[in-house]
C-alpha atoms as a PDB file:
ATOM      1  CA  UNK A   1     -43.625  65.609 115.083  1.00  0.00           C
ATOM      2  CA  UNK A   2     -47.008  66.760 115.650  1.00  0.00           C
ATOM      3  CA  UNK A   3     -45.123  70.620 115.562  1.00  0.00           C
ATOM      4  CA  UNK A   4     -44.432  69.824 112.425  1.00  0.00           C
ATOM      5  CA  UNK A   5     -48.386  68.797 111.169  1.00  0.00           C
ATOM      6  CA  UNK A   6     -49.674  71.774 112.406  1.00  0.00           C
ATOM      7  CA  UNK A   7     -47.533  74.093 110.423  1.00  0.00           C
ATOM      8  CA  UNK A   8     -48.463  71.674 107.302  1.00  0.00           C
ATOM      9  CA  UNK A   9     -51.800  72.263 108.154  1.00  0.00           C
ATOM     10  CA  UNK A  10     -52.067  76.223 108.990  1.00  0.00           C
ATOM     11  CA  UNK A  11     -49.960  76.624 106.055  1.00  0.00           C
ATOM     12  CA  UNK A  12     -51.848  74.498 103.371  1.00  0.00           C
ATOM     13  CA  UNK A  13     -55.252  76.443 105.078  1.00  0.00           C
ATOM     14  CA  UNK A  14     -53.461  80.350 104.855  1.00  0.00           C
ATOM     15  CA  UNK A  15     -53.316  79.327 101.270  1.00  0.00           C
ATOM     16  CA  UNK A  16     -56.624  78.040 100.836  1.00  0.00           C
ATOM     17  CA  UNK A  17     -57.635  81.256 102.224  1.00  0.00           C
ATOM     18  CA  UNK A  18     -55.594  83.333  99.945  1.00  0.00           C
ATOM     19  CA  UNK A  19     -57.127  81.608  96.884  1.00  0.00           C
ATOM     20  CA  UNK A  20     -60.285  82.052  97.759  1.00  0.00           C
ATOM     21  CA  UNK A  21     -59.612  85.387  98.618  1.00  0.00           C
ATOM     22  CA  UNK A  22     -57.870  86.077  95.006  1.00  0.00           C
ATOM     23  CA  UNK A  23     -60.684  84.435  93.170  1.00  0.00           C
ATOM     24  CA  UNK A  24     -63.593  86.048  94.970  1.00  0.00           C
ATOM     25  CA  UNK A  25     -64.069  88.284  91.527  1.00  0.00           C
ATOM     26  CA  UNK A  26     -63.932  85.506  89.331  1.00  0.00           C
ATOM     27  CA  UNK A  27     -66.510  83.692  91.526  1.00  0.00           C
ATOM     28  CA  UNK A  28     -68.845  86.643  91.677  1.00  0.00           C
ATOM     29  CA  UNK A  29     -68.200  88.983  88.784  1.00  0.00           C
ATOM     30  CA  UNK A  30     -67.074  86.363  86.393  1.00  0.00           C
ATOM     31  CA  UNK A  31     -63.955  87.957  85.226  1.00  0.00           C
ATOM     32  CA  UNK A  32     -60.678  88.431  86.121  1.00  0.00           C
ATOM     33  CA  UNK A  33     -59.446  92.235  87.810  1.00  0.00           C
ATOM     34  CA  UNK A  34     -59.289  94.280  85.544  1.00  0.00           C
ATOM     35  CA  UNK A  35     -55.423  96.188  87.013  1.00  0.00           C
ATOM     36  CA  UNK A  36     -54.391  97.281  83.571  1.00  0.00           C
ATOM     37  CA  UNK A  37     -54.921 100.949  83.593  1.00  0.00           C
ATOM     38  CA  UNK A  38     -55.183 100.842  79.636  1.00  0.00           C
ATOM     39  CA  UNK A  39     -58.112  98.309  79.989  1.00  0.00           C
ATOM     40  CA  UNK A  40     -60.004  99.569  82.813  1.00  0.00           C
ATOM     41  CA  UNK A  41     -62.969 101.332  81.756  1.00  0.00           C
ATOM     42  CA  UNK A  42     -63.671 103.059  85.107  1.00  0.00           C
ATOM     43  CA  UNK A  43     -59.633 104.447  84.949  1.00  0.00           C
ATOM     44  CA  UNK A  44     -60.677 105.549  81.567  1.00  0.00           C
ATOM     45  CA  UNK A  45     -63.241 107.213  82.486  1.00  0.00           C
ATOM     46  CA  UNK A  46     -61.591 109.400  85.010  1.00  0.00           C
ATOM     47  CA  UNK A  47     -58.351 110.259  82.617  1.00  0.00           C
ATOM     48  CA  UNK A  48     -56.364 108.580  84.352  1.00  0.00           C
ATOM     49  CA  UNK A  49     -53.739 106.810  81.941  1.00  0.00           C
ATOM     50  CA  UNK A  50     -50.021 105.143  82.522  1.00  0.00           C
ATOM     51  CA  UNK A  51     -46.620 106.559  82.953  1.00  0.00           C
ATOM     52  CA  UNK A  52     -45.041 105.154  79.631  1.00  0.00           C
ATOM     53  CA  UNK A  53     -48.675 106.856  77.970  1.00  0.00           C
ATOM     54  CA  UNK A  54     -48.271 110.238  79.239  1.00  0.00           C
ATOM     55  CA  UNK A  55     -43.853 109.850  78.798  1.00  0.00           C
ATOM     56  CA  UNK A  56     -45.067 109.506  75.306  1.00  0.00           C
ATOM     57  CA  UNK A  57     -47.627 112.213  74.834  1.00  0.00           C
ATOM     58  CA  UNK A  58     -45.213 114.703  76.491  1.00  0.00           C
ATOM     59  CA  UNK A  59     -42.383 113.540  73.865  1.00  0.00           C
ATOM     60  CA  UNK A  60     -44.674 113.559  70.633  1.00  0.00           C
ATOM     61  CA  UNK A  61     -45.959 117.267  71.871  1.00  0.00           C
ATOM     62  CA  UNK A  62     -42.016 118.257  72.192  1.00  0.00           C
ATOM     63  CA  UNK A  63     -41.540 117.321  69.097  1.00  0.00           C
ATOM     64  CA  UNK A  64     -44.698 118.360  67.496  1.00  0.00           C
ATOM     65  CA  UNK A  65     -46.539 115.791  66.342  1.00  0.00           C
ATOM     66  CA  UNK A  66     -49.832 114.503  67.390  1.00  0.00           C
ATOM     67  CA  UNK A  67     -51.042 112.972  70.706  1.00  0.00           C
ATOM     68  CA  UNK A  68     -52.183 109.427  71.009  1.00  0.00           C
ATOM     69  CA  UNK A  69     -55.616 110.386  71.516  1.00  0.00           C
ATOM     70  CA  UNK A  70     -55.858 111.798  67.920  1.00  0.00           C
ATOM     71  CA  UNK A  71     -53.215 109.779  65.940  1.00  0.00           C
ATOM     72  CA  UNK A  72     -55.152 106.508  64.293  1.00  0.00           C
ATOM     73  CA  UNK A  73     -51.612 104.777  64.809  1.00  0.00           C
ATOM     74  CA  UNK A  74     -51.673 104.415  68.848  1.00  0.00           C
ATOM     75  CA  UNK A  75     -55.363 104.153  70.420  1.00  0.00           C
ATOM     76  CA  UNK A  76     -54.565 104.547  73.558  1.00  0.00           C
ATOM     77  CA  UNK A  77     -53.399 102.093  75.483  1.00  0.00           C
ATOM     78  CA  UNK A  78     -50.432 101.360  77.296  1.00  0.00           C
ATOM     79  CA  UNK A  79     -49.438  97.950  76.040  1.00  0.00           C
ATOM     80  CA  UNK A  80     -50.251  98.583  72.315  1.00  0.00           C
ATOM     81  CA  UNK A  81     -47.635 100.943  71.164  1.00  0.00           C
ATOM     82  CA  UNK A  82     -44.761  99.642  73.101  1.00  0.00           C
ATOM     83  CA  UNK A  83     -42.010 101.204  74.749  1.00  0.00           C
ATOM     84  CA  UNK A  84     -40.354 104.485  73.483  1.00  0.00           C
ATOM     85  CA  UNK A  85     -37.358 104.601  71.318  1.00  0.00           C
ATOM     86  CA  UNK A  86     -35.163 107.585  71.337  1.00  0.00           C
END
């Protein structure tokens, strides 16, 4: 029985820990992560975009039409413009 209770307990506390651990950049930062490479400003900053992005620019330039970063139809980001269709 008291086996039992102390794998309650380390495993209610591992998850407290986790949490906390998850939340320490809403706590401090007050915002959430910012993992969407479309979003991210730093990511931005460096060029760095997303597969389905750079799939896409490579089909539009094979079939010669404009890139994202100049057509007023897609700005950019990964999520906005949806998947490709063949």
């Amino acid at each position: 029985m008291n086996t039992i209770i102390v794998v309650i307990v380390a495993s209610i506390l591992v998850v407290a820990f986790f949490m906390l651990g998850l939340s320490l950049t809403r706590i401090f930062k007050g915002h959430d992560i910012q993992s969407e490479i479309s979003t991210n400003p730093h990511m931005k900053e460096r060029g760095i975009k997303c597969a389905m992005q750079q799939e896409r620019e490579a089909q539009m330039e094979a079939m010669g039409l404009e890139s994202c970063d100049t057509n007023p139809d897609c700005n950019g980001e990964c999520g906005a413009c949806g998947a490709i269709k063949n």
